[in-house]
Protein backbone atom coordinates (compact mmCIF):
# COMPACT_ATOMS: atom_id res chain seq x y z
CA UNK A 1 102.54 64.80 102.05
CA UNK A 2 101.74 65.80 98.61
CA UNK A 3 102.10 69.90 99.81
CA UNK A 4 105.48 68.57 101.02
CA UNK A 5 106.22 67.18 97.56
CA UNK A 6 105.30 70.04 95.36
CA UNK A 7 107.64 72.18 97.51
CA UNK A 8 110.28 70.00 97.17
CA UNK A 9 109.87 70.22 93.78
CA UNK A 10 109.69 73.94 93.48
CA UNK A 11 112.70 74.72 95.50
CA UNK A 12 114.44 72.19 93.50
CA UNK A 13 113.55 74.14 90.43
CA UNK A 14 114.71 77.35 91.84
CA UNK A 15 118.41 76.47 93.03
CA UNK A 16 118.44 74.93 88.83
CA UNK A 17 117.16 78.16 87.71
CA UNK A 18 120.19 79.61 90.16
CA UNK A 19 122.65 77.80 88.91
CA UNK A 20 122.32 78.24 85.28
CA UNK A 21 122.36 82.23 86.04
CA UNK A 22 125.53 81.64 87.85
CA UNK A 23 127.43 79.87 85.28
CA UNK A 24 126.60 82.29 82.50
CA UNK A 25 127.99 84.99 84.72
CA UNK A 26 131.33 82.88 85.05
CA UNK A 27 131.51 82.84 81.31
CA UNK A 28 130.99 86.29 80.85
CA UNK A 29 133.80 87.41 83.14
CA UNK A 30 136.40 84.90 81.48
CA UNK A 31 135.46 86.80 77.77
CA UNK A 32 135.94 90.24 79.26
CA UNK A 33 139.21 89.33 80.74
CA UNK A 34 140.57 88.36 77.51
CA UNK A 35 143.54 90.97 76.92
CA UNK A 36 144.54 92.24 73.28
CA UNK A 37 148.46 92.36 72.56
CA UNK A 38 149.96 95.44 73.16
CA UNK A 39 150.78 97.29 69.86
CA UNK A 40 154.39 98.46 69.38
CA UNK A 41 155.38 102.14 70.05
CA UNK A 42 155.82 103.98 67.08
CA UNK A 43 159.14 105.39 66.17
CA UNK A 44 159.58 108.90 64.81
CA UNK A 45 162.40 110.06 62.83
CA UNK A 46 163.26 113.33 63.50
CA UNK A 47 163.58 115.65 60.06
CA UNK A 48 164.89 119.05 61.28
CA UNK A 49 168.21 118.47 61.83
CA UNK A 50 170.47 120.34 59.75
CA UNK A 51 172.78 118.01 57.35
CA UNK A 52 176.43 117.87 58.58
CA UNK A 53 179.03 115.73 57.22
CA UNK A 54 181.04 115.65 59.99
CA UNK A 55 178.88 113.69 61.92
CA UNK A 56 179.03 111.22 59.05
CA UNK A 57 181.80 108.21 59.61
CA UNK A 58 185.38 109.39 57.79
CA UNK A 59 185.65 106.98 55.09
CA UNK A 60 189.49 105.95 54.64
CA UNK A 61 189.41 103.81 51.05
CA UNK A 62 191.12 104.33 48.50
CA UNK A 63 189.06 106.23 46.03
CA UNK A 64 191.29 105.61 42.97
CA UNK A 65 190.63 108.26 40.04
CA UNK A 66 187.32 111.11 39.86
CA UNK A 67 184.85 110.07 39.26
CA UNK A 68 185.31 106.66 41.54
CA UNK A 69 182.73 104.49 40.58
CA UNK A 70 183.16 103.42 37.01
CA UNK A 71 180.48 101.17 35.48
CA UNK A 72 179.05 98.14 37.00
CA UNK A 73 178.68 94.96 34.36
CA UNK A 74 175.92 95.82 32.14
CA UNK A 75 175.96 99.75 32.25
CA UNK A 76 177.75 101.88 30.22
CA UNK A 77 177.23 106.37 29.14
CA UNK A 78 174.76 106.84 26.94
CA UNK A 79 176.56 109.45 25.06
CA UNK A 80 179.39 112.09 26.35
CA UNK A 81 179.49 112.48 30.30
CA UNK A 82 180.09 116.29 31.64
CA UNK A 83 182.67 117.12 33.34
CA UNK A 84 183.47 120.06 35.12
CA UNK A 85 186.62 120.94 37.34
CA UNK A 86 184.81 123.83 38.78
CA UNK A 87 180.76 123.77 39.13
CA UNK A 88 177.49 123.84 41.16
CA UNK A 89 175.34 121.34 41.89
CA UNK A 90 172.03 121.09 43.12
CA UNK A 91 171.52 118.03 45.41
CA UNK A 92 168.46 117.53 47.52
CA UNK A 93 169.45 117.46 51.07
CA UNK A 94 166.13 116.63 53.08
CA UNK A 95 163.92 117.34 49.98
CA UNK A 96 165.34 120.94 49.23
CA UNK A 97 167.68 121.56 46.46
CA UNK A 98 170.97 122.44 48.21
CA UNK A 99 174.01 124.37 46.37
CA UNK A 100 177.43 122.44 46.20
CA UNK A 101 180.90 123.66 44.72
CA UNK A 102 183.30 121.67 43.41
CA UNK A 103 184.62 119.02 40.67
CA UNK A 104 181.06 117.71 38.71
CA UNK A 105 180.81 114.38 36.43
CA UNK A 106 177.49 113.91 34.94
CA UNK A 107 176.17 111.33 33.14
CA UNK A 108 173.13 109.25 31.43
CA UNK A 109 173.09 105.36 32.16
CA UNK A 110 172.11 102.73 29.84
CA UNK A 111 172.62 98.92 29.14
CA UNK A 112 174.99 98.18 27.09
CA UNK A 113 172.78 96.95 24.57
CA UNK A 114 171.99 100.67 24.21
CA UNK A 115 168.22 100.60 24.06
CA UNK A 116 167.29 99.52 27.40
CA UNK A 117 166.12 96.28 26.89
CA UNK A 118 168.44 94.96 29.72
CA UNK A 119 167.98 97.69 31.71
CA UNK A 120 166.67 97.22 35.67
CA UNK A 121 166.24 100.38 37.44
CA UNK A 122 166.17 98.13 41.27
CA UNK A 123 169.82 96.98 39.34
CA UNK A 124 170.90 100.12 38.94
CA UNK A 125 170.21 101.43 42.48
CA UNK A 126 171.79 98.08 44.00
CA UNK A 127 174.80 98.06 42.04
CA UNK A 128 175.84 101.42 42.15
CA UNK A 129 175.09 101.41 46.22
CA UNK A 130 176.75 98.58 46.78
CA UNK A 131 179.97 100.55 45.37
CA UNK A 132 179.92 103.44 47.07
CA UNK A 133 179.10 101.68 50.34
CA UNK A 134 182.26 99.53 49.40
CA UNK A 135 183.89 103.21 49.53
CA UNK A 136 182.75 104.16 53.05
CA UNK A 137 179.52 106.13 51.98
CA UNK A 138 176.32 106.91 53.49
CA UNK A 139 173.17 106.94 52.27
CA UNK A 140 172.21 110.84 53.41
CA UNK A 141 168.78 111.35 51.31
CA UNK A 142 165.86 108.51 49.40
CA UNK A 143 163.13 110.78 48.22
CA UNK A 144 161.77 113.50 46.02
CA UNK A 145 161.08 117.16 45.88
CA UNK A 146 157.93 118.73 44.92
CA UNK A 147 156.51 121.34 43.00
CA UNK A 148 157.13 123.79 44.72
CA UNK A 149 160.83 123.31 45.58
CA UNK A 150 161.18 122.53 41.80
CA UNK A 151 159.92 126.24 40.67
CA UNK A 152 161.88 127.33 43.90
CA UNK A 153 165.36 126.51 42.75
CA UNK A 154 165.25 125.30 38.58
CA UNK A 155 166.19 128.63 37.33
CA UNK A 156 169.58 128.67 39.59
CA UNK A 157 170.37 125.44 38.08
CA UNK A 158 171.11 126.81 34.27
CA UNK A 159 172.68 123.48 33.64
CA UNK A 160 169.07 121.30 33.87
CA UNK A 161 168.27 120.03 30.33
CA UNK A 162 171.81 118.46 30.41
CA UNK A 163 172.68 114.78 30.01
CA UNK A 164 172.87 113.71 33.35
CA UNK A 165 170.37 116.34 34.60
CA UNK A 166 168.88 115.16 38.22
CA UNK A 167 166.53 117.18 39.98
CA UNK A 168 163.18 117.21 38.51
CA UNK A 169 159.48 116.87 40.24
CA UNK A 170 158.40 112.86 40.40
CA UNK A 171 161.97 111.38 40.09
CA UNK A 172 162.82 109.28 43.05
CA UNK A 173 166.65 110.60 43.67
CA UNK A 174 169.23 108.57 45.85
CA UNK A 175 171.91 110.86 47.35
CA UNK A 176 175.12 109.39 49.28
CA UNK A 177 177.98 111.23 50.79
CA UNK A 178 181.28 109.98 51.49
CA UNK A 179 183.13 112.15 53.90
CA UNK A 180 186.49 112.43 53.53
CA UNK A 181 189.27 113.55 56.63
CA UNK A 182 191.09 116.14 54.07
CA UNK A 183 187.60 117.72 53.66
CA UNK A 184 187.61 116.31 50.00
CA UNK A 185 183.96 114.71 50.32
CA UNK A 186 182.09 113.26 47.75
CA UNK A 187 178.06 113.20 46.85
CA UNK A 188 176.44 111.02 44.70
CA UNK A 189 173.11 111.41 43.47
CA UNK A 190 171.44 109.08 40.91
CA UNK A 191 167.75 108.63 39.58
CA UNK A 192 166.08 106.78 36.86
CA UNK A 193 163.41 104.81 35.06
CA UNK A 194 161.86 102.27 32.95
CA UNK A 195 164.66 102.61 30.26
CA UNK A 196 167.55 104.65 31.83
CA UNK A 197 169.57 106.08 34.41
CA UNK A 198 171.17 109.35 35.87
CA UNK A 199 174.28 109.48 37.86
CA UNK A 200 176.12 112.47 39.42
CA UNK A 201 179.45 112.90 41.10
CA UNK A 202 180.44 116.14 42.77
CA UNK A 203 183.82 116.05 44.63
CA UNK A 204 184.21 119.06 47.17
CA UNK A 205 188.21 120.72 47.54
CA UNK A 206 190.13 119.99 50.57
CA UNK A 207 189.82 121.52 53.55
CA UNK A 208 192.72 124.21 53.66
């Protein structure tokens, strides 16, 4: 009887000794069946397509008189714009300095308290897109060029040095284009910093 008892005893053990083994290997499985989220695809933009305004949207507003876009409240020239009826302008299309003919207005922005004390460079940016996006334009270029395109192209560009110069290594330069149906299109480009602006206008002739 007591033989019968110890067995008892040790068999009960076992099947405990079982069934905490079994349980742990329940809880294992759940904690490798756990699944992460699945992480978004990423998106490429693709950078080696030519530029060609006439895949941009025709913009039919009314552009009123060159150069367009006047001064927003708050901004005014800091000293005499340029204007040219006939020029070249370097504008960067995809981060290299691209050639453009046509009717040029250049110019150095300020606040109108003169010293920059007012001035806002996000301000400046917002303001001036918000006009030419009010004129059907498209923002075609938000970026920089570096040293090497800058030593590739500066010495073409006799005009840099200029009020209203825009092209130079470390300036973040804005560039929209307003495409016109007459072939008349439009670029702006504009840059800045802590205490000032650049803006340029170059207005292309019409398509013959």
């Amino acid at each position: 009887m007591k033989q019968l008892t110890i067995a008892l005893m040790a068999l009960s053990l076992l099947c405990s000794c079982g069934n905490g083994k079994k349980e742990k290997a329940v809880d294992t499985t759940k904690n490798q069946t756990i699944e992460e989220p699945e992480k978004a695809p990423s998106q490429t933009v693709e950078t080696n397509v030519p530029f060609n305004m006439e895949t941009l949207p025709i913009s039919m507003a009314e552009l009123g008189d060159f150069p367009f876009l006047g001064f927003p409240d708050g901004l005014m020239a800091y000293g005499d714009p340029i204007e040219e009826t006939d020029g070249t302008l370097y504008i960067p299309i995809k981060g290299t300095m691209t050639p453009f003919e046509g009717r040029i207005w250049k110019a150095d922005i300020t606040s109108l308290d003169g010293n920059g004390d007012d001035w806002s460079l996000p301000q400046f940016f917002k303001s001036y897109g918000e006009r030419i996006n009010g004129l059907g334009g498209t923002l075609v270029f938000d970026g920089e060029i570096d040293y090497e395109e800058y030593e590739r192209y500066h010495d073409k560009a006799t005009y840099m040095g200029e009020a209203g110069s825009i092209g130079y290594v470390g300036e973040r330069i804005l560039v929209y284009a307003i495409h016109r149906a007459n072939g008349a299109n439009v670029l702006v480009q504009m840059t800045g910093n802590t205490i000032s602006g650049k803006l340029n206008v170059l207005q292309t002739a019409p398509s013959k």
